[in-house]
C-alpha atoms as a PDB file:
ATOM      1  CA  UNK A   1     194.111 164.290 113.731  1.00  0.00           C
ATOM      2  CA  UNK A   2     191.901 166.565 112.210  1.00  0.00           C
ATOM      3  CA  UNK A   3     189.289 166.628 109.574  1.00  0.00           C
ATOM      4  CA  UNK A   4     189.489 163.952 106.416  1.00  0.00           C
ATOM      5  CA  UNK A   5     187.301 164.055 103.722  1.00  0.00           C
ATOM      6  CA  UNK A   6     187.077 161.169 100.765  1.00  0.00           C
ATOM      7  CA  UNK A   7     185.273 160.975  97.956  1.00  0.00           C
ATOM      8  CA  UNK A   8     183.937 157.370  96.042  1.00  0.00           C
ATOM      9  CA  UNK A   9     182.615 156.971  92.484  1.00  0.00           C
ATOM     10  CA  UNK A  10     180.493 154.161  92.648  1.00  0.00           C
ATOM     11  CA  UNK A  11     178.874 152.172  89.533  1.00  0.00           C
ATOM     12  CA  UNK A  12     176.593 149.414  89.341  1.00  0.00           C
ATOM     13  CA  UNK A  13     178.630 145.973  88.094  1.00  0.00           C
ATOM     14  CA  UNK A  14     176.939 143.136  86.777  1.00  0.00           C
ATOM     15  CA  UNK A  15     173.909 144.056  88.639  1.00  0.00           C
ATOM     16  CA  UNK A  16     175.400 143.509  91.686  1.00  0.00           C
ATOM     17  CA  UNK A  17     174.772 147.779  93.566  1.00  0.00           C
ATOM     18  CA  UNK A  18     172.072 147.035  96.317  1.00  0.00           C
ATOM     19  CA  UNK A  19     174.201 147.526  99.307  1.00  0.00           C
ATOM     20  CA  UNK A  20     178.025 149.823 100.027  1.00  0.00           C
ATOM     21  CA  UNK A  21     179.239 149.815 103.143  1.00  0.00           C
ATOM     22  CA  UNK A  22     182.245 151.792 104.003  1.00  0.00           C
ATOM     23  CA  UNK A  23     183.925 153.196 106.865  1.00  0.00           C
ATOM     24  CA  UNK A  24     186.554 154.831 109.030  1.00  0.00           C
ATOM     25  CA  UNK A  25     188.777 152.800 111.851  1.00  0.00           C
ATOM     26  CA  UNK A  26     191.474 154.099 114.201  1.00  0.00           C
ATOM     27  CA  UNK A  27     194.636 154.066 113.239  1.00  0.00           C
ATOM     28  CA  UNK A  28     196.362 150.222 114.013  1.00  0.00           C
ATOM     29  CA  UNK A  29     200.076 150.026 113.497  1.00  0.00           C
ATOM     30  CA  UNK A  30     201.016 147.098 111.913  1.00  0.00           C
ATOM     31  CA  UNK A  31     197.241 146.194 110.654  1.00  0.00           C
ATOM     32  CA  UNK A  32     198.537 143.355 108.496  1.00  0.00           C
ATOM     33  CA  UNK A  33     201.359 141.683 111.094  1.00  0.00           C
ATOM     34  CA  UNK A  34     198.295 141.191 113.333  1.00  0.00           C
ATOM     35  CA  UNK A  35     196.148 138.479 111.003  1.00  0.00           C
ATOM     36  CA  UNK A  36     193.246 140.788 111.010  1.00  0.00           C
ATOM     37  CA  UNK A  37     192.149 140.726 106.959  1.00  0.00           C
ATOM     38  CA  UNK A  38     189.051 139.156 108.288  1.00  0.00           C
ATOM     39  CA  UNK A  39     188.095 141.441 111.244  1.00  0.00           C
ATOM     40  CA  UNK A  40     184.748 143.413 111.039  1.00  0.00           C
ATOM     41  CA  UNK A  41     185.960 146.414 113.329  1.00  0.00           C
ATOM     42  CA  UNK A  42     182.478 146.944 113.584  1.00  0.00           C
ATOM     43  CA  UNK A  43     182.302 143.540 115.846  1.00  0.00           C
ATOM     44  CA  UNK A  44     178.622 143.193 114.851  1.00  0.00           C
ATOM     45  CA  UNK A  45     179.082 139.638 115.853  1.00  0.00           C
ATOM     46  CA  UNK A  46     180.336 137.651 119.111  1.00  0.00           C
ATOM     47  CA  UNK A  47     182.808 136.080 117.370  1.00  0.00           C
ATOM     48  CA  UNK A  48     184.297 139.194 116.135  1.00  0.00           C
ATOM     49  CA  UNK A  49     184.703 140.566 119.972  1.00  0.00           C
ATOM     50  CA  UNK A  50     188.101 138.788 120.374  1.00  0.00           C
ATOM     51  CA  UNK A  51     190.003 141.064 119.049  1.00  0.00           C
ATOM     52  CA  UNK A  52     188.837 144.292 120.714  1.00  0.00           C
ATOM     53  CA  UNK A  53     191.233 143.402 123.425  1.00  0.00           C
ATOM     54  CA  UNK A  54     194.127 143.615 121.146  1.00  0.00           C
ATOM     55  CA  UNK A  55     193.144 146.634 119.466  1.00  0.00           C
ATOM     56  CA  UNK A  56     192.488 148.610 122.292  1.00  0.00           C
ATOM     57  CA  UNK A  57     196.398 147.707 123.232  1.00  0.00           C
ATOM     58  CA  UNK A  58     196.697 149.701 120.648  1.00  0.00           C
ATOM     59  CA  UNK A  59     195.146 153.298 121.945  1.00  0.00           C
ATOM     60  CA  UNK A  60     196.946 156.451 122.844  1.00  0.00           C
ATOM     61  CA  UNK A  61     195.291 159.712 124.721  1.00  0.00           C
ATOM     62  CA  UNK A  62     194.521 161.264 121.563  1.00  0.00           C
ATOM     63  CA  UNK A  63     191.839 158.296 120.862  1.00  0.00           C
ATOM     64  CA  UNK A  64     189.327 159.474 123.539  1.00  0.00           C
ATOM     65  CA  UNK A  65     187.129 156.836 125.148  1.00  0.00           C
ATOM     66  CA  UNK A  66     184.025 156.164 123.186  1.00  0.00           C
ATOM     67  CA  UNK A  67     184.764 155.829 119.166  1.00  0.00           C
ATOM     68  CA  UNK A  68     186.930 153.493 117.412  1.00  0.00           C
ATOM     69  CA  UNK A  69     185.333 153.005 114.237  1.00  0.00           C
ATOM     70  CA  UNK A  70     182.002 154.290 112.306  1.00  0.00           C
ATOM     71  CA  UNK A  71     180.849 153.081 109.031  1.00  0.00           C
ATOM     72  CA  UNK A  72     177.952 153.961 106.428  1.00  0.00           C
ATOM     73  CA  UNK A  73     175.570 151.363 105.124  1.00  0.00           C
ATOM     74  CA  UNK A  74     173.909 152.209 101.723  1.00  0.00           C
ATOM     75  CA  UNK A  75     171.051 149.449 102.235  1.00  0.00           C
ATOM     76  CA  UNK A  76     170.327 150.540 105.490  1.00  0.00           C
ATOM     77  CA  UNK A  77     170.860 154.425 104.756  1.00  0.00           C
ATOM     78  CA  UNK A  78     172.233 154.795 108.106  1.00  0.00           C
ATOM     79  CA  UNK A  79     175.436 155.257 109.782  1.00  0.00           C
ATOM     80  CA  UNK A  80     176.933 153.130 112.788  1.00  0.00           C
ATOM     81  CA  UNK A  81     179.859 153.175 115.427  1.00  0.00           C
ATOM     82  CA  UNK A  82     181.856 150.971 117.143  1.00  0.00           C
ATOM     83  CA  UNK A  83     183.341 151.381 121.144  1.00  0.00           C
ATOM     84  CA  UNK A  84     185.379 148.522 121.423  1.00  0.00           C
ATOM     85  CA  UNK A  85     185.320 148.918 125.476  1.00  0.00           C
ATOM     86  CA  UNK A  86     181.993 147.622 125.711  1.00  0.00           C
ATOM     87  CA  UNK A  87     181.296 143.844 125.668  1.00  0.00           C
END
């Protein structure tokens, strides 16, 4: 709990810099027993939405309601959230 702070040094490789997306998620306990490498937490697509059920197992009081991950998008030069209780 808290505040967090991070800091990235980013270079261009092989020409390959036109878009950084990073981000923050809730804490999951055992992230890699659950055969998530794939998941977006951002569940920008349907298919993605599966597995907000067993995340949200997951929550205690001190998560609040209404954000369970954000991310920044370098392309898009905006920032985006997730609430994984709405469908």
């Amino acid at each position: 709990a808290g505040r967090h702070h991070v800091t990235f040094h980013m270079t261009e490789v092989e020409g390959r810099f036109n878009d950084i997306e990073c981000g923050v998620v809730r804490p999951i306990k055992d992230w890699d027993n659950k055969g998530l490498q794939d998941f977006d937490p951002m569940c920008f697509s349907m298919n993605q939405h599966k597995y907000r059920k067993l995340l949200l197992a997951e929550k205690t009081d001190e998560w609040g309601d209404d954000l369970h991950c954000c991310s920044y998008s370098s392309h898009a030069g905006k920032c985006f959230f997730a609430n994984w209780n709405d469908e």
